[in-house]
N, C-alpha and C. Protein backbone atom coordinates (compact mmCIF):
# COMPACT_ATOMS: atom_id res chain seq x y z
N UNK A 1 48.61 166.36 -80.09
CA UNK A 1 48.94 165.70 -78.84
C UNK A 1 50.42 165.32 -78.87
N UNK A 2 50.94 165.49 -77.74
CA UNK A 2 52.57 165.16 -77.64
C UNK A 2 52.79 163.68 -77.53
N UNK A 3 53.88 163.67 -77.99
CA UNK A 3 54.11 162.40 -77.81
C UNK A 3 54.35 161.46 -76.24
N UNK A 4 54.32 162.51 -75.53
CA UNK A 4 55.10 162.69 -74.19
C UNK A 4 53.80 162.24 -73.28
N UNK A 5 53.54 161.07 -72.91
CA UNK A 5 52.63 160.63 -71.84
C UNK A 5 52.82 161.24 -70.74
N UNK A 6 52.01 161.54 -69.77
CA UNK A 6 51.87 161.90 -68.11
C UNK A 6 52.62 160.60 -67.62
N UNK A 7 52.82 160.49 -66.36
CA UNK A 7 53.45 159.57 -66.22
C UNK A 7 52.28 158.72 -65.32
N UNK A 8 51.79 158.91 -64.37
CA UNK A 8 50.69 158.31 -63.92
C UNK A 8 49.30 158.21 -65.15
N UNK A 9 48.15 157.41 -64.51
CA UNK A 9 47.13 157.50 -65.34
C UNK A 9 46.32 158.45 -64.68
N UNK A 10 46.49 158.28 -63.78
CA UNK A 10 45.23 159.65 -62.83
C UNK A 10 45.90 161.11 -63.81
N UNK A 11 47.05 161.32 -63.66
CA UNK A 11 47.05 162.45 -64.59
C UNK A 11 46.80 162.30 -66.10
N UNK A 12 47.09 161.44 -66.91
CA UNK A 12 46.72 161.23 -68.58
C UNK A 12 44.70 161.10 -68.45
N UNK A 13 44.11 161.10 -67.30
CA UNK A 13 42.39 160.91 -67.18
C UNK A 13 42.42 162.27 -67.41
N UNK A 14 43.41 163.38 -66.60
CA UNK A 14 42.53 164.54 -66.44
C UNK A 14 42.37 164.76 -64.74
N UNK A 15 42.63 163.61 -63.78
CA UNK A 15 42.95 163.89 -62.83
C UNK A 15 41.33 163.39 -62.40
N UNK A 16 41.33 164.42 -60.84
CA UNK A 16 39.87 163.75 -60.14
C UNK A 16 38.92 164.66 -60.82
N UNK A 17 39.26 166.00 -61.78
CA UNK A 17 37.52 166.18 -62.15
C UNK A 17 37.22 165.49 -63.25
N UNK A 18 38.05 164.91 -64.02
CA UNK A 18 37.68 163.98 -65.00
C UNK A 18 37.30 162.38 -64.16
N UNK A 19 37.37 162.05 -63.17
CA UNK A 19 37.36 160.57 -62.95
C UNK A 19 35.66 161.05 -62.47
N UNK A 20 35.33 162.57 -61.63
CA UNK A 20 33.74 162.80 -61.33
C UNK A 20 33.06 162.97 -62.75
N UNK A 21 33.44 163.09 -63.51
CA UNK A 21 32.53 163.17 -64.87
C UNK A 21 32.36 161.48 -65.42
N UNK A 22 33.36 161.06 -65.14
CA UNK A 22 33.16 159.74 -65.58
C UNK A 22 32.05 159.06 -64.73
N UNK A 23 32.51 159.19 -63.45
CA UNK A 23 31.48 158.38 -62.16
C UNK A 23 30.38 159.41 -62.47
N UNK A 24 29.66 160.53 -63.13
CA UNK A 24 28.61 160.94 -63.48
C UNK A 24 27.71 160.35 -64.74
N UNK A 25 28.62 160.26 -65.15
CA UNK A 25 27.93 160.17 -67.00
C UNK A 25 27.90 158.46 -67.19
N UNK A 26 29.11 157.44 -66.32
CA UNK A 26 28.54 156.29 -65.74
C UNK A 26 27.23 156.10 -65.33
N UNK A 27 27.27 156.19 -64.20
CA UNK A 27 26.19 156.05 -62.99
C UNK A 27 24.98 156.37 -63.31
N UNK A 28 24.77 157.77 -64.01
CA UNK A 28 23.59 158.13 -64.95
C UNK A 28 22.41 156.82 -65.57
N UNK A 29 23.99 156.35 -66.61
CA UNK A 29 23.41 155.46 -66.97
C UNK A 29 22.83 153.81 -66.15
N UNK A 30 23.31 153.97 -65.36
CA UNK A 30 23.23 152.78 -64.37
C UNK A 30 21.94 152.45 -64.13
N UNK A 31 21.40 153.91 -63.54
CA UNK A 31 20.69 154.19 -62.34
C UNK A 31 19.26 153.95 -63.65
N UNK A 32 19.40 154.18 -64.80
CA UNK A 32 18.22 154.31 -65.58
C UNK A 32 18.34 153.01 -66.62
N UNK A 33 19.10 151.98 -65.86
CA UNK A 33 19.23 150.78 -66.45
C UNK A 33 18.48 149.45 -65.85
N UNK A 34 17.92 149.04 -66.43
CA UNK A 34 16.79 147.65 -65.68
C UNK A 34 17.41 147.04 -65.05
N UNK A 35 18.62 146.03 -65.74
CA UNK A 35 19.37 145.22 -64.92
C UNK A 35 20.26 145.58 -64.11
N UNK A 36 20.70 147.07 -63.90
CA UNK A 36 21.82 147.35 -63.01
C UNK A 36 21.29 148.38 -61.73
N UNK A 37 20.06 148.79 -62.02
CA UNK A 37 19.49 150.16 -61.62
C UNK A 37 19.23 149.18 -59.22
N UNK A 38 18.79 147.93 -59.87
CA UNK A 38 18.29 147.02 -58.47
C UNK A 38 19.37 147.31 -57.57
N UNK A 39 20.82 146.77 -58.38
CA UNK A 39 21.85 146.89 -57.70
C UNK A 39 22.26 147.88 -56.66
N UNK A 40 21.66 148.91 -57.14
CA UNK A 40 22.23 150.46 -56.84
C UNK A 40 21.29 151.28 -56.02
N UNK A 41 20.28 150.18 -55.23
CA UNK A 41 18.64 150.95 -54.95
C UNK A 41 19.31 151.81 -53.43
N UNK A 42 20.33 151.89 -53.14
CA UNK A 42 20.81 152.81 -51.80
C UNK A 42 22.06 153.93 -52.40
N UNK A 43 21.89 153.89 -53.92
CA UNK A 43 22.59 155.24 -54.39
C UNK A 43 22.74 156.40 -53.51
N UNK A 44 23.58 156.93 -53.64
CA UNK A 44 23.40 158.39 -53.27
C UNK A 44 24.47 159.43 -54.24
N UNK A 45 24.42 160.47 -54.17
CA UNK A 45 25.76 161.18 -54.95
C UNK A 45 26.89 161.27 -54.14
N UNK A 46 27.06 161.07 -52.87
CA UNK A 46 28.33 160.56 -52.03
C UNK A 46 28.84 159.46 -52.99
N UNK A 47 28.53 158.69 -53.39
CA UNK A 47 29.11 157.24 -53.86
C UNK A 47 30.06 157.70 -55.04
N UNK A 48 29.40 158.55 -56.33
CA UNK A 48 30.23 159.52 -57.22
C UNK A 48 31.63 160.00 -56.35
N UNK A 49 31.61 160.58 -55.46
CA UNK A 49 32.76 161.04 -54.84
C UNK A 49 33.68 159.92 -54.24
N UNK A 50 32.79 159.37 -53.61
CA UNK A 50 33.92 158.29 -53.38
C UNK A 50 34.65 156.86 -54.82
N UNK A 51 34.00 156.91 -55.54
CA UNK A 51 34.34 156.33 -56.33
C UNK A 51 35.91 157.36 -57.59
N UNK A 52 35.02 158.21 -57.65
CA UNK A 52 36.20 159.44 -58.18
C UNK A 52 37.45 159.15 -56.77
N UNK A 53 37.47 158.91 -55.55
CA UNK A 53 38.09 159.05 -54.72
C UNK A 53 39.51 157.66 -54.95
N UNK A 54 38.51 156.55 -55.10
CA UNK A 54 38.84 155.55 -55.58
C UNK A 54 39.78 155.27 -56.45
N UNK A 55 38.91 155.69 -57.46
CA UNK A 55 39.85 155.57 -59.13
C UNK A 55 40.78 156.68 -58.99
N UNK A 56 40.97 157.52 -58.30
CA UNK A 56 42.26 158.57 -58.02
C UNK A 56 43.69 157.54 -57.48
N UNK A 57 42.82 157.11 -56.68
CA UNK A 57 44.04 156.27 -55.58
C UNK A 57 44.79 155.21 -57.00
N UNK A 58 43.55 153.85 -57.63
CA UNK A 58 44.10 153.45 -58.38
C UNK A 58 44.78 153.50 -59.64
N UNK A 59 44.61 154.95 -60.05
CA UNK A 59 45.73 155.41 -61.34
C UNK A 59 46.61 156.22 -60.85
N UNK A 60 46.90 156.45 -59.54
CA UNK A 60 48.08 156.94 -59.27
C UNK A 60 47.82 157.97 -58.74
N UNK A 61 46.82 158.44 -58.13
CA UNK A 61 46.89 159.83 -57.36
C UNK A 61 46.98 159.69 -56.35
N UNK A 62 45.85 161.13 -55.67
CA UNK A 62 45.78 161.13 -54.11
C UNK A 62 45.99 159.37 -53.76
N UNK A 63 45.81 159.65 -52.45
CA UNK A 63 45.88 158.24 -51.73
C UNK A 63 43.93 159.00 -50.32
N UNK A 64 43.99 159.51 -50.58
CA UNK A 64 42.63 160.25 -49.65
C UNK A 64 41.63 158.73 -49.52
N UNK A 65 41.52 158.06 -50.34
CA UNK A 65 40.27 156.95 -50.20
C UNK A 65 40.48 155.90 -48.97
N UNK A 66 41.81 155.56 -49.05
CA UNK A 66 42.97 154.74 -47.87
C UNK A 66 42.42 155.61 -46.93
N UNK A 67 43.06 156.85 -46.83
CA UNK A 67 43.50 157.87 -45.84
C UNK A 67 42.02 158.01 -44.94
N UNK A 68 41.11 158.43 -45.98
CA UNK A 68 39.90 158.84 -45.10
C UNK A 68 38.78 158.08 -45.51
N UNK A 69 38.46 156.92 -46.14
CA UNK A 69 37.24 156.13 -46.34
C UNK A 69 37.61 154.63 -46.01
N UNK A 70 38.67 154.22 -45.67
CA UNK A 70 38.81 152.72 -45.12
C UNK A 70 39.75 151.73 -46.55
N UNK A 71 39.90 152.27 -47.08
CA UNK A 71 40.98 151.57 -48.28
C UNK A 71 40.13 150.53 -48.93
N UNK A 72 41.15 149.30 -49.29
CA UNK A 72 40.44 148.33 -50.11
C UNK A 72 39.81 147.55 -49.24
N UNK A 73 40.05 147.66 -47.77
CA UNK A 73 38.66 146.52 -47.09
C UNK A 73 37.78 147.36 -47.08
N UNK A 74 37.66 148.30 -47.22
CA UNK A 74 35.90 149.15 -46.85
C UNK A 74 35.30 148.90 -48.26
N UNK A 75 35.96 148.94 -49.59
CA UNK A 75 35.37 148.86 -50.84
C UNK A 75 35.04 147.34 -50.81
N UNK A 76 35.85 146.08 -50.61
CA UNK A 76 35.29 145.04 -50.75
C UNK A 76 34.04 144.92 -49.48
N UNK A 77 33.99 145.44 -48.57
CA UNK A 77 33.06 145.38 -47.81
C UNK A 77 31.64 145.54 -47.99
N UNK A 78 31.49 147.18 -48.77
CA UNK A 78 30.18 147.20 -49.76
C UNK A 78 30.02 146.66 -50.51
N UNK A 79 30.30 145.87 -51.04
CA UNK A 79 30.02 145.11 -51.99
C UNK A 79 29.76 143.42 -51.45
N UNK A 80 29.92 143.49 -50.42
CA UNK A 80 29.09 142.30 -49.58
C UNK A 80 28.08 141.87 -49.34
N UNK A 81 26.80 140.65 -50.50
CA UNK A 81 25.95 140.43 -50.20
C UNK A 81 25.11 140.80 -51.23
N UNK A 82 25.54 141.94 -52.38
CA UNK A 82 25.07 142.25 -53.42
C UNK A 82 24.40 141.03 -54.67
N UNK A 83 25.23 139.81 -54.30
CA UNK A 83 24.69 138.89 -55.15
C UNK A 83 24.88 139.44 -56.83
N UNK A 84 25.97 140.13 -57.02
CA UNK A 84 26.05 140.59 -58.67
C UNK A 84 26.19 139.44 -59.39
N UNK A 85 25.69 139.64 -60.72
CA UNK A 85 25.24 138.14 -61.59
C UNK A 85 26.58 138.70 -62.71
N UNK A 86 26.91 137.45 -63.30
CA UNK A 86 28.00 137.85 -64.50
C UNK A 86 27.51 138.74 -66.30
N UNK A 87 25.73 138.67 -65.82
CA UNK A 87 24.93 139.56 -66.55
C UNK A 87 24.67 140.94 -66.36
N UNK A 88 25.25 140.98 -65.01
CA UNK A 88 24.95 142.27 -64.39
C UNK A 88 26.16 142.72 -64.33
N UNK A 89 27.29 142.22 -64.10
CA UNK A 89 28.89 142.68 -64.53
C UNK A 89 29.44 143.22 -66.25
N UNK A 90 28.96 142.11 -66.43
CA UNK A 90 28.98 142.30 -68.37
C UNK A 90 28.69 143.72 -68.59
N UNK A 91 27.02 143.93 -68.37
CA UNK A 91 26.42 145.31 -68.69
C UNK A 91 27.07 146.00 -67.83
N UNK A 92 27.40 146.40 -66.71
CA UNK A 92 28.25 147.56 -66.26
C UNK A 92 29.54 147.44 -66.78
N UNK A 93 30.12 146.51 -67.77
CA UNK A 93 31.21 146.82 -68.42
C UNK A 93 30.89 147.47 -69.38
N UNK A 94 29.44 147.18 -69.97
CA UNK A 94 29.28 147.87 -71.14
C UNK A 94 29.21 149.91 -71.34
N UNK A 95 28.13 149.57 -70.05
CA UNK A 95 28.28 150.99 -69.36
C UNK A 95 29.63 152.03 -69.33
N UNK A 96 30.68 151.11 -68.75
CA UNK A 96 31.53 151.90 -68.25
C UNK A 96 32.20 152.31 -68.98
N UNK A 97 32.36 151.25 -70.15
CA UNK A 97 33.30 151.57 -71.70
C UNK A 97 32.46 152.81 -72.65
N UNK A 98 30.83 152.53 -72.37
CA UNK A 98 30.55 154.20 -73.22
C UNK A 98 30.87 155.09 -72.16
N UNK A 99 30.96 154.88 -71.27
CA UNK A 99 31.15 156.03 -70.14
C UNK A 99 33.05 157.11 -70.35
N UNK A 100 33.60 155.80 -70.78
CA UNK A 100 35.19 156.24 -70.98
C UNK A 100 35.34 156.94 -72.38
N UNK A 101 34.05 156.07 -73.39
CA UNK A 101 34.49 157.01 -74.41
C UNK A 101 34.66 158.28 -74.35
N UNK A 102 33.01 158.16 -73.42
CA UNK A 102 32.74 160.19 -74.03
C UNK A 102 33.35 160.76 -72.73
N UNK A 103 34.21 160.41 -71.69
CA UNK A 103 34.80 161.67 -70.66
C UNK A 103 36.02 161.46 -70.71
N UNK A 104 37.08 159.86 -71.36
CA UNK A 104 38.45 160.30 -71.22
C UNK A 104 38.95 160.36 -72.35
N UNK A 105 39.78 160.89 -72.49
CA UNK A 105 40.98 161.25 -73.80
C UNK A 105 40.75 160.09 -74.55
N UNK A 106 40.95 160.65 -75.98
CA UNK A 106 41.20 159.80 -77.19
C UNK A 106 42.36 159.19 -77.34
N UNK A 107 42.60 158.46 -76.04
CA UNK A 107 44.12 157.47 -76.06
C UNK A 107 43.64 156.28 -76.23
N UNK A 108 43.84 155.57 -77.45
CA UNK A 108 43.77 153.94 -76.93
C UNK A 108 44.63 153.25 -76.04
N UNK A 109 45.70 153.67 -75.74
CA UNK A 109 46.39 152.73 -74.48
C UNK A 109 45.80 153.59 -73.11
N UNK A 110 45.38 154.25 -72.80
CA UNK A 110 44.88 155.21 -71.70
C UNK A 110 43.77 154.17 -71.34
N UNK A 111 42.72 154.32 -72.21
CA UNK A 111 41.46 153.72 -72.27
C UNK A 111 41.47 152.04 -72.00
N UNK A 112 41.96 151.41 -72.65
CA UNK A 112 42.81 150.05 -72.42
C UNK A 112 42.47 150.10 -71.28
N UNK A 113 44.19 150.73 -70.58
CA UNK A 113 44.69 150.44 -69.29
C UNK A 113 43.27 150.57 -68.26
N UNK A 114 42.45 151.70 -68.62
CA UNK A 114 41.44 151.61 -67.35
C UNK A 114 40.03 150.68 -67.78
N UNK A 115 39.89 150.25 -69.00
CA UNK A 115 39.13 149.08 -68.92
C UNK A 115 39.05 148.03 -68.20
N UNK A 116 40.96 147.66 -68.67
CA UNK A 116 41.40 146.59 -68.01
C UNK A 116 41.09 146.36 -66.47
N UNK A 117 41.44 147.41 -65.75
CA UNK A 117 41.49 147.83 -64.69
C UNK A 117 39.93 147.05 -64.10
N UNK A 118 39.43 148.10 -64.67
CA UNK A 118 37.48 147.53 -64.64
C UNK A 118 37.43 146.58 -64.91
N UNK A 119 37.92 145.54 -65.59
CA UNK A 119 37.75 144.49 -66.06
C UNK A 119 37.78 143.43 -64.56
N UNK A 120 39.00 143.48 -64.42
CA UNK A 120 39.83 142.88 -63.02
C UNK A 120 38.70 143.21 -61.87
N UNK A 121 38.81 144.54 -61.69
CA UNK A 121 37.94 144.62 -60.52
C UNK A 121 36.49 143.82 -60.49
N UNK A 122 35.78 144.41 -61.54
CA UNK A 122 34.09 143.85 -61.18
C UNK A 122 34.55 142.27 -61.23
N UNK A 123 35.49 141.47 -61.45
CA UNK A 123 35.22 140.05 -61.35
C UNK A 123 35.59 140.21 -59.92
N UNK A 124 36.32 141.10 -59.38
CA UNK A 124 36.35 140.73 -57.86
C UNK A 124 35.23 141.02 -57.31
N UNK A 125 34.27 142.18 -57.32
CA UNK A 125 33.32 142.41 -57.06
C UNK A 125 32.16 141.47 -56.63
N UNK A 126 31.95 140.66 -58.19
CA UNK A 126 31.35 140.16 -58.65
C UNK A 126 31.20 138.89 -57.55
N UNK A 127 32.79 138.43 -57.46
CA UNK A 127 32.87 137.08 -56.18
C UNK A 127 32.71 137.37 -55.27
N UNK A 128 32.93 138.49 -54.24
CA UNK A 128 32.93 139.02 -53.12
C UNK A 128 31.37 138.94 -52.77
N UNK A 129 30.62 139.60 -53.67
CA UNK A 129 29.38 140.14 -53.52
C UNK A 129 28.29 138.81 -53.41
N UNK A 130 29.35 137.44 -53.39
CA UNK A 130 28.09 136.41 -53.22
C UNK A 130 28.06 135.76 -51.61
N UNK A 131 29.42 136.47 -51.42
CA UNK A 131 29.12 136.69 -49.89
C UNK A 131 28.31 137.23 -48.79
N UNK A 132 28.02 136.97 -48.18
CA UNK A 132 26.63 138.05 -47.15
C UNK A 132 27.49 138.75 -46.31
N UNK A 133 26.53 139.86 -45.93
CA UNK A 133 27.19 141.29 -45.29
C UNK A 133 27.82 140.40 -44.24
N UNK A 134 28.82 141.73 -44.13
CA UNK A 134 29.37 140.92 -42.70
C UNK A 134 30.64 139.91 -42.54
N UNK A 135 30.80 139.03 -43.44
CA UNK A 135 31.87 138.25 -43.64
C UNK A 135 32.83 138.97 -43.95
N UNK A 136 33.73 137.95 -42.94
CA UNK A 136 35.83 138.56 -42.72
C UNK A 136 36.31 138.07 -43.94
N UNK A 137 36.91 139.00 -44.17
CA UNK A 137 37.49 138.94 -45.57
C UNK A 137 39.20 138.79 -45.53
N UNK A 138 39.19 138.93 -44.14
CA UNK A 138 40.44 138.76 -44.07
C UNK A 138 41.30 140.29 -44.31
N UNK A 139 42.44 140.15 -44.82
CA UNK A 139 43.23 141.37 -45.21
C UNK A 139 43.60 141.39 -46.56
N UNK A 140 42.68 142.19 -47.64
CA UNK A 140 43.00 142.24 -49.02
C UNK A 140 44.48 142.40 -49.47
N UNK A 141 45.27 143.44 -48.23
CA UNK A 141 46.24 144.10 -49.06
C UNK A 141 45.71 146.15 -49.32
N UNK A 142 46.70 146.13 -49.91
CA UNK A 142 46.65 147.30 -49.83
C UNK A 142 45.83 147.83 -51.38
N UNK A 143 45.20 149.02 -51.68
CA UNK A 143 44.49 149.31 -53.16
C UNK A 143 45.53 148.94 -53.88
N UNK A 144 44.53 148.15 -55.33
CA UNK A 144 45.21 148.33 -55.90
C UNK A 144 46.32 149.19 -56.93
N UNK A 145 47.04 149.09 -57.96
CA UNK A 145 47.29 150.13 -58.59
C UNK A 145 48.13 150.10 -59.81
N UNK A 146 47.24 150.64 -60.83
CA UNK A 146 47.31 150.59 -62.34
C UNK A 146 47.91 151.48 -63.15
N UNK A 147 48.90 151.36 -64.09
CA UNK A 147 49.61 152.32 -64.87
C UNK A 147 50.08 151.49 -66.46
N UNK A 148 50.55 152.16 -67.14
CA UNK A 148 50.94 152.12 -68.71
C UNK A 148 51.02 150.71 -68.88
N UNK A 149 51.69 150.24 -67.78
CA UNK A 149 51.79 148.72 -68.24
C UNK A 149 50.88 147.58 -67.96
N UNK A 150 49.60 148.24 -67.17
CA UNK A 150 48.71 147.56 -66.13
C UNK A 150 48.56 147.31 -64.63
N UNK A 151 48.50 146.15 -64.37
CA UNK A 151 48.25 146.40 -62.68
C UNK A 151 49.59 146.41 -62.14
N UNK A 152 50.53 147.37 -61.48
CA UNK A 152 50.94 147.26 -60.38
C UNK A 152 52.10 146.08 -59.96
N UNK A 153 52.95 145.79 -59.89
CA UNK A 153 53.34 144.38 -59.10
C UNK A 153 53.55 144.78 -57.74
């Protein structure tokens, strides 16, 4: 391996078919998980895509999730009403970290950076979601966005 990093993280992942293997080999496990599986009872495999769509935007790629799915108010939006518990965040961290082992590169600062990432988010999630559908959220701002050094200023 070169010494020479990509300069975004969406490219050091592998780009969007590595972020759909991740949102596969994730979600997998989700869906066949007791405590997380409730969460997720209106799954579909659209959600894989849009989530790959997602995590593109926030390591630096496309911008398509903004463009054509509603940006960061449509994501805090689903997640309105979910009632996620900090037991049920925990384990989808746990999830997501075997999920990164086995689909992204053997970088420890790569891996880091998009933990972290996950980290940040599901606590937003997590608060949002004790909200009931429907509530103005106001204007988040724009997605966020994560690289070598972390989130964005």
């Amino acid at each position: 391996m070169s010494d020479q990093r990509p300069t975004s993280l969406y490219d050091a992942v592998g780009g969007l078919d590595a972020l759909r293997r991740l949102s596969h080999t994730f979600y997998r496990g989700v869906l066949a998980d007791p405590l997380l599986a409730p969460v997720f009872a209106d799954f579909t495999p659209t959600h894989i895509e849009h989530v790959a769509a997602w995590l593109a935007e926030v390591f630096g790629g496309p911008t398509s999730f903004t463009d054509e799915l509603g940006g960061h108010q449509a994501l805090l939006r689903a997640h309105l009403g979910l009632r996620i518990t900090e037991e049920q965040r925990l384990r989808w961290m746990e999830l997501m970290a075997e999920a990164v082992r086995a689909e992204l590169p053997a970088d420890e600062l790569l891996r880091a950076r998009v933990l972290e990432y996950f980290d940040w988010g599901t606590k937003i999630a997590e608060d949002v979601s004790a909200s009931p559908a429907g509530t103005d959220l106001g204007e988040p701002g724009p997605t966020p966005r994560w690289n070598w050094e972390g989130q964005a200023k």
